[in-house]
Structure formats: structure tokens, C-alpha cells
N, C-alpha and C. Protein backbone atom coordinates (compact mmCIF):
# COMPACT_ATOMS: atom_id res chain seq x y z
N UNK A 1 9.17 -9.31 -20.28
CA UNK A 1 10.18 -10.09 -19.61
C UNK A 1 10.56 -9.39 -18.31
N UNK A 2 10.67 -10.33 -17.27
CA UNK A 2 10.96 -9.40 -15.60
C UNK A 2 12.41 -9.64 -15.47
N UNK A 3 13.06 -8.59 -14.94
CA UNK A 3 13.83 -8.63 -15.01
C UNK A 3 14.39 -8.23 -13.23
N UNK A 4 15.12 -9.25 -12.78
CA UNK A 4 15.37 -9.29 -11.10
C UNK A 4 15.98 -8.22 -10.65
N UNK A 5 17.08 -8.25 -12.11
CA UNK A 5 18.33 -6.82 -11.37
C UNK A 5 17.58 -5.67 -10.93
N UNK A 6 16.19 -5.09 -11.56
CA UNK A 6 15.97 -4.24 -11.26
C UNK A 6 14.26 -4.38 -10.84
N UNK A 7 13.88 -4.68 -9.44
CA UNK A 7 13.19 -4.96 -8.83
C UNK A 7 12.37 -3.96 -8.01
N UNK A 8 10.78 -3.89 -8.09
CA UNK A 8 10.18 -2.87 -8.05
C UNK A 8 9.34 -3.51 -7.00
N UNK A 9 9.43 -3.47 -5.55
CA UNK A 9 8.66 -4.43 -4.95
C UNK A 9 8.81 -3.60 -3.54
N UNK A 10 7.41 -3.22 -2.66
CA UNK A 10 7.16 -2.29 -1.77
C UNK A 10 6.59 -3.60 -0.34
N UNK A 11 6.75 -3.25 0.09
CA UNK A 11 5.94 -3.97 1.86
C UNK A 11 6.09 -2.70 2.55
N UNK A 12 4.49 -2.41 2.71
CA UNK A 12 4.50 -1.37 3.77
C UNK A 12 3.40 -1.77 4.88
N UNK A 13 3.70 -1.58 6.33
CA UNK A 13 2.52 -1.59 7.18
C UNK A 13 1.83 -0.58 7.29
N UNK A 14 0.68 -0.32 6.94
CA UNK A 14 -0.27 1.14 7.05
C UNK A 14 -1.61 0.51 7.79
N UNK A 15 -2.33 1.38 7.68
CA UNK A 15 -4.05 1.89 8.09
C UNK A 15 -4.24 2.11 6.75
N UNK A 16 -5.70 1.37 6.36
CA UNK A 16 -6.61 2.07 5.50
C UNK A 16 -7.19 3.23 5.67
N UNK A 17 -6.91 4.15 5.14
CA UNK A 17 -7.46 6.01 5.80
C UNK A 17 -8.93 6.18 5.18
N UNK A 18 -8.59 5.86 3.69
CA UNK A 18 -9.55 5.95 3.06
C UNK A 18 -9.86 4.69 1.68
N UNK A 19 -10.73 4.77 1.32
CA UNK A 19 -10.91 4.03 0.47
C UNK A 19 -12.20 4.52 -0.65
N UNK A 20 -12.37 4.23 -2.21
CA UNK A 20 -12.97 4.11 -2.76
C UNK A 20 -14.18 3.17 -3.24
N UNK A 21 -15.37 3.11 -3.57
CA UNK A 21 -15.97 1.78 -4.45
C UNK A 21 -14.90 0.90 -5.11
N UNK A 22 -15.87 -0.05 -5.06
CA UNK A 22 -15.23 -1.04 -6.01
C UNK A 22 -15.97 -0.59 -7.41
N UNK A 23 -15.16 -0.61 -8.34
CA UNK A 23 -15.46 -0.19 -9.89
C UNK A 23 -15.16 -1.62 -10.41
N UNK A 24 -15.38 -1.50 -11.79
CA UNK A 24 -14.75 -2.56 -12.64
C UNK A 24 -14.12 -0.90 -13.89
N UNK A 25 -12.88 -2.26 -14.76
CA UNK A 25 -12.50 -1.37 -15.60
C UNK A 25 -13.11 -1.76 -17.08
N UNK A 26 -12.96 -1.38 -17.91
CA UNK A 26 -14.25 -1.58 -19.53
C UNK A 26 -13.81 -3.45 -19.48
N UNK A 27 -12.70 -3.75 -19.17
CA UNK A 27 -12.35 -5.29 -19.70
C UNK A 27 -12.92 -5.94 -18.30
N UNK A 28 -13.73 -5.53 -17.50
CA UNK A 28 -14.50 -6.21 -16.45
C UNK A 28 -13.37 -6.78 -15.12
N UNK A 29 -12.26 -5.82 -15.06
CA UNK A 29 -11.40 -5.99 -13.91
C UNK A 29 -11.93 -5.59 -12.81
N UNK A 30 -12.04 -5.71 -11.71
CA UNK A 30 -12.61 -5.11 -9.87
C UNK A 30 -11.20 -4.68 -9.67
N UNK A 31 -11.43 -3.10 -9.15
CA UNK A 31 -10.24 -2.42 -8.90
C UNK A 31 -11.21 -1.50 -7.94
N UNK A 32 -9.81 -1.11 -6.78
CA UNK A 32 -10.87 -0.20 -5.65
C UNK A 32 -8.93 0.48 -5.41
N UNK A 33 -9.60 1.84 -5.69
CA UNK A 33 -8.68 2.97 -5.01
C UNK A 33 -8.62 2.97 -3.70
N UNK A 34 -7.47 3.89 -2.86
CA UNK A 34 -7.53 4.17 -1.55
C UNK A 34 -6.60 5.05 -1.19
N UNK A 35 -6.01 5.65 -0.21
CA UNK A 35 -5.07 5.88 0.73
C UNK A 35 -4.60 5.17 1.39
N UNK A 36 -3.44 5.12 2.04
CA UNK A 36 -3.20 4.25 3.23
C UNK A 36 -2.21 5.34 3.92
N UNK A 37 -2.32 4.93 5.28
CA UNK A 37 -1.67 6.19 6.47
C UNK A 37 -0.73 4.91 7.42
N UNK A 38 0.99 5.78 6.76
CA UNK A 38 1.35 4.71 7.78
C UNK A 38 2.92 6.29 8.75
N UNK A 39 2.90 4.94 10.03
CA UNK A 39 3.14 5.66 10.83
C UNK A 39 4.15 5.25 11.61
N UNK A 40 5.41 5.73 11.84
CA UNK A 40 6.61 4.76 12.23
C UNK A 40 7.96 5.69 12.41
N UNK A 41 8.39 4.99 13.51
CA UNK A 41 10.14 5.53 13.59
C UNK A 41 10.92 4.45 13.18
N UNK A 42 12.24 5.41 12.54
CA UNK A 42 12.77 5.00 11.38
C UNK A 42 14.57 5.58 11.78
N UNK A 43 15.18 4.73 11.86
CA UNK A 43 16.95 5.16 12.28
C UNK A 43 17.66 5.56 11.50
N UNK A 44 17.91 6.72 10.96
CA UNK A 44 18.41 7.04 10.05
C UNK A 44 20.06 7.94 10.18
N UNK A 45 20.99 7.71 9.81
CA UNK A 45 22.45 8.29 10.32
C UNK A 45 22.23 8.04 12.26
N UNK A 46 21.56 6.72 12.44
CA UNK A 46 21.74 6.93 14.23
C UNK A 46 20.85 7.48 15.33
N UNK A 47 20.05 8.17 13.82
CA UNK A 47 18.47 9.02 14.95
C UNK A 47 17.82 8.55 14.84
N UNK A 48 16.75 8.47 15.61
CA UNK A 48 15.87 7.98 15.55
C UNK A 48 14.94 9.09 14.68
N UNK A 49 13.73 8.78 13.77
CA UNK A 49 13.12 9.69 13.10
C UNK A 49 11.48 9.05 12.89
N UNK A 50 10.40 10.30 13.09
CA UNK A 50 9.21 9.65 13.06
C UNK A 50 9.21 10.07 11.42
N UNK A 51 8.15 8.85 11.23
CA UNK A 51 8.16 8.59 9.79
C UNK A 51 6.16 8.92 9.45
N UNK A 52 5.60 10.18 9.25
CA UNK A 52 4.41 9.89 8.41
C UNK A 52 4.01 10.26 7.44
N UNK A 53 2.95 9.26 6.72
CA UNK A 53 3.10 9.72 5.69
C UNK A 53 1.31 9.00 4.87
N UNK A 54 0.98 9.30 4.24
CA UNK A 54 -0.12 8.88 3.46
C UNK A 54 -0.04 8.72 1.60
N UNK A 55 -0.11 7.68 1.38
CA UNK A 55 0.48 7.35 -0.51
C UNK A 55 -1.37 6.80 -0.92
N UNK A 56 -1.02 7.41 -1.82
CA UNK A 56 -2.58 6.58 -3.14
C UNK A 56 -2.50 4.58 -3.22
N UNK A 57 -3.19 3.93 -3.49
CA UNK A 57 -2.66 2.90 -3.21
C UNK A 57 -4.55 2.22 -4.05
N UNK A 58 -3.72 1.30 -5.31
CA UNK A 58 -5.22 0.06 -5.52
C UNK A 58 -4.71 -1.02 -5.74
N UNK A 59 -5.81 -1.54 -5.78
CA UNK A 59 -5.78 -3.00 -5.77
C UNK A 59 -7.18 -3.29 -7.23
N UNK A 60 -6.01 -4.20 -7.64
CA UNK A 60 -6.81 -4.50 -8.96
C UNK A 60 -6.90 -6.47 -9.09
N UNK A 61 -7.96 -6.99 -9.57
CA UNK A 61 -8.24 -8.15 -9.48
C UNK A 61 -8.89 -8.69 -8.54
N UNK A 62 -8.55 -10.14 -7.95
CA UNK A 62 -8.88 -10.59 -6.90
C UNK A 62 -8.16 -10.34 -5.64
N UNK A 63 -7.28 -9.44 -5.22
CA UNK A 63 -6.99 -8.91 -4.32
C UNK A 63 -8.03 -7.60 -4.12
N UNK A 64 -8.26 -7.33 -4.90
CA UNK A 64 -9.38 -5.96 -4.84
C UNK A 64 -10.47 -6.35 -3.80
N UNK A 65 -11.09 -7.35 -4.00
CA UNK A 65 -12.30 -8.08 -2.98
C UNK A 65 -12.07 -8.03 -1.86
N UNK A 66 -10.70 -8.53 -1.24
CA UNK A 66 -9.86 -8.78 -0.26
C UNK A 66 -9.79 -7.16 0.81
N UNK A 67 -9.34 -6.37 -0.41
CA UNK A 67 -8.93 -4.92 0.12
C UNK A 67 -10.09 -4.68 0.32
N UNK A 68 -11.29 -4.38 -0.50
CA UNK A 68 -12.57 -3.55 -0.49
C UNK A 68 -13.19 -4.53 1.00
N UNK A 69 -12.95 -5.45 1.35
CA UNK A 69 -13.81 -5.98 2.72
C UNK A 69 -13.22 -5.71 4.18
N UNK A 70 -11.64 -5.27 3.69
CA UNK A 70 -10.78 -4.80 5.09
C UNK A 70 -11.58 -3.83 5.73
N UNK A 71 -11.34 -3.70 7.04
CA UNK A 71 -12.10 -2.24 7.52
C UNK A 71 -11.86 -1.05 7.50
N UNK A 72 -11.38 0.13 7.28
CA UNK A 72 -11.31 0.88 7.28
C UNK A 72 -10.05 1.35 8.74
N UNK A 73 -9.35 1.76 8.53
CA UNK A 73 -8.84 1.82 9.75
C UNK A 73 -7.91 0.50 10.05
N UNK A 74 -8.18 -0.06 9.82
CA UNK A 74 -7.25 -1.67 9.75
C UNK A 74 -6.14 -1.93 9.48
N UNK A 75 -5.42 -2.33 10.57
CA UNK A 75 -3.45 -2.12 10.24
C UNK A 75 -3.17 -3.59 9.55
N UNK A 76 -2.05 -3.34 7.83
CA UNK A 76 -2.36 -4.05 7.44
C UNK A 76 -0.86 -4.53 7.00
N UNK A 77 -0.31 -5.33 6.42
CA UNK A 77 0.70 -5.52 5.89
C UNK A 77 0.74 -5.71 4.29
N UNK A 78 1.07 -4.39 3.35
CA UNK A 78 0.61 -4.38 1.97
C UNK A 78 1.91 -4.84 1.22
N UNK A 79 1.62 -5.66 0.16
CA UNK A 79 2.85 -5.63 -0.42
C UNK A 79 2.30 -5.55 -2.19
N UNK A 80 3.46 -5.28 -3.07
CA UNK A 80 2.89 -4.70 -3.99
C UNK A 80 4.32 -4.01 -4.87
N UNK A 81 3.73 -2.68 -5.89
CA UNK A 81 4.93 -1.92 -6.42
C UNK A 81 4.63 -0.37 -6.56
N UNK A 82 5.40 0.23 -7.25
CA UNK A 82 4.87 1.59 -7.45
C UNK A 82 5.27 1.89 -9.06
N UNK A 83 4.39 2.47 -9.32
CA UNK A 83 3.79 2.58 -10.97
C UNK A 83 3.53 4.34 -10.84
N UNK A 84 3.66 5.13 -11.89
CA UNK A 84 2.87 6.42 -12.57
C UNK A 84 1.54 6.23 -12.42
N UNK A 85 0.56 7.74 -11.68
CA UNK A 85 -0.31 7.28 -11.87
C UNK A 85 -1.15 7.55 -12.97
N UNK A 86 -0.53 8.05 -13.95
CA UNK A 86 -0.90 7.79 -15.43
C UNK A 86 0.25 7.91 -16.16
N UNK A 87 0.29 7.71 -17.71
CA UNK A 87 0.86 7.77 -18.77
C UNK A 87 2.12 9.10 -18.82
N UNK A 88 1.33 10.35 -18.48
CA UNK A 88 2.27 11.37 -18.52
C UNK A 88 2.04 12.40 -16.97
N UNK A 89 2.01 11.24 -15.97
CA UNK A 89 2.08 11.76 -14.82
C UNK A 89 3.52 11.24 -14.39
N UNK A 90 3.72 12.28 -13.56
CA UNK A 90 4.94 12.41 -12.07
C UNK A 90 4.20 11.33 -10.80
N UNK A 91 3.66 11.39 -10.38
CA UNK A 91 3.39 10.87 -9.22
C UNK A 91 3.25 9.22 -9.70
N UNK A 92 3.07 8.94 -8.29
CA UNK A 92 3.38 7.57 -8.19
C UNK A 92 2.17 6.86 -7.18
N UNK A 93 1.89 5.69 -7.88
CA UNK A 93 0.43 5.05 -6.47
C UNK A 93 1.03 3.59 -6.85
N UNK A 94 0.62 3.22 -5.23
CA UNK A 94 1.26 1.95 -5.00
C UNK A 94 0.21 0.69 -5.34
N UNK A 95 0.70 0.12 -5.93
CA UNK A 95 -0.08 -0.83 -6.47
C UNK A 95 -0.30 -2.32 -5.69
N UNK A 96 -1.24 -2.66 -4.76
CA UNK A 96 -1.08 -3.76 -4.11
C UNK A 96 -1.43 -5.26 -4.78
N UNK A 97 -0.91 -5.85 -4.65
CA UNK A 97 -0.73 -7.21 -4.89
C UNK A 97 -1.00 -8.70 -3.85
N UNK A 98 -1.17 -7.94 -2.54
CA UNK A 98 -1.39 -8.90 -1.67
C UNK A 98 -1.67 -8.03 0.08
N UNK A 99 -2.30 -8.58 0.68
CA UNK A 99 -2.15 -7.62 2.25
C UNK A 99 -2.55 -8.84 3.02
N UNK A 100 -2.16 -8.87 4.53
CA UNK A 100 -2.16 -9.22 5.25
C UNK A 100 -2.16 -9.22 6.70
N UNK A 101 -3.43 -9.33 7.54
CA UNK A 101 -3.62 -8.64 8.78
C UNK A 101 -2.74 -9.10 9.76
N UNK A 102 -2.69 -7.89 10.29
CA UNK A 102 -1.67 -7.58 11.26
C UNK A 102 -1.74 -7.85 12.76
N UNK A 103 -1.08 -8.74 13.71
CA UNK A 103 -1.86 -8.56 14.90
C UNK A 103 -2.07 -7.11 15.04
N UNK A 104 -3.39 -7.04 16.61
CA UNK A 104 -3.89 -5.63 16.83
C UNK A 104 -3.00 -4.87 17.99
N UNK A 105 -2.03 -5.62 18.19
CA UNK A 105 -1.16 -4.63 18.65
C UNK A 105 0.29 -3.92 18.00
N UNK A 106 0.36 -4.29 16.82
CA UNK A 106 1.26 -3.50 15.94
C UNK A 106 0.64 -2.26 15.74
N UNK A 107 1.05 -1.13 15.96
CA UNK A 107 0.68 -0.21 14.81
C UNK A 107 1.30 -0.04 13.73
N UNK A 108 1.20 0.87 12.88
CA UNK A 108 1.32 1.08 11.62
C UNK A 108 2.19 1.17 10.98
N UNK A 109 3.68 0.63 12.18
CA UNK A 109 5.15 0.32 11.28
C UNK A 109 6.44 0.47 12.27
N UNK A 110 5.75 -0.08 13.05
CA UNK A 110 7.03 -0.07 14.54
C UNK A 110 8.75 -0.33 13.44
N UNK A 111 9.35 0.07 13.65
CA UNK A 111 10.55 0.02 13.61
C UNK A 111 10.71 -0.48 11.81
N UNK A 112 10.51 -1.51 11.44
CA UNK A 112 10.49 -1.88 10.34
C UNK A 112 9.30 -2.40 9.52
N UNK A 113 8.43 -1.00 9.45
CA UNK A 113 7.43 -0.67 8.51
C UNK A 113 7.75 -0.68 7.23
N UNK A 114 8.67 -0.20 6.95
CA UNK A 114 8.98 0.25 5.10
C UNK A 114 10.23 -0.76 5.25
N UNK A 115 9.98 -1.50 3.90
CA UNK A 115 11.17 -2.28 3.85
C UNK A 115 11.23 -1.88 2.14
């Protein structure tokens, strides 16, 4: 059951830095690992502040196809959540759910990159 009050939902503009194959998982899912590098000033108490940073990031399903054909380098608009990246891990990889190209004169998170 989803529950609204507490809502787990990321939009970030990045670059694909890196990326993995496309795999399948034993139940025949297409999932492709990656990085993404995003890059942005950010106002924080009034300052201005550069923001970089690089997070783990897949795409599982039919968004996977989508991701695995982007180019490399490609400023993108990801949206998605953040999950453990295992069972009895600390860290966290962002899980995309959808992306969307960016005109080519944005870079990687002018002003309101991270929402």
C-alpha cells in the first residue's frame, strides 16, 4: 500500500558519466546500472553554492532500454526514488523510473537541478 504522507520521489538533472550492460535479472527483467554526474548552484541561507556530485543510479524494465540507448554524456532529466543498495547496506542508488532529454543548452542543473 503507497502511502502519500511519506513520499520518496527524486528529479534530478545530470550527465550520464558512466554506465553498465544491459543484464537481465533470473525473472528476465532488463536492468542497466550507471552513475550520473550532476552539476549546479544551489542558494542556500542566501549563498549561492556549487553543487557536485555523482550517485549510482538503474533503471529496471522498460525504462532500462530507454536509459541503455541515451548517450553517454547526455544531460538528462531523471526522475525516480532512492532505495538501499542492498538488504543490509547503508548506501543508497537512485532508482529511475523515467528520463527525459534536456534541451542542449541546459547543463546539468542550472539553478533548480535537485528538486
Amino acid at each position: 500500500m503507497r502511502d502519500e504522507g511519506s513520499a520518496n520521489l527524486l528529479r534530478l538533472i545530470a550527465s550520464i558519466a558512466e554506465r553498465d550492460v544491459l543484464r537481465y535479472t533470473p525473472a528476465g527483467i532488463p536492468i542497466v546500472n550507471a552513475r550520473l554526474l550532476h552539476e549546479s548552484e544551489q542558494v542556500e541561507a542566501g549563498v549561492v553554492r556549487k553543487v557536485e556530485f555523482e550517485i549510482a543510479a538503474l533503471a529496471a524494465g522498460e525504462v532500462s532500454g530507454r536509459f541503455n540507448r541515451a548517450p553517454l554524456g547526455a544531460v538528462m532529466a531523471f526522475t525516480g526514488f532512492l532505495a538501499r543498495k542492498g538488504r543490509n547496506s547503508k548506501g543508497l542508488v537512485f532508482h529511475v523510473t523515467n528520463l527525459e532529454t534536456q534541451p542542449s543548452d541546459t547543463d546539468t542543473g542550472a539553478q533548480d537541478g535537485i528538486r
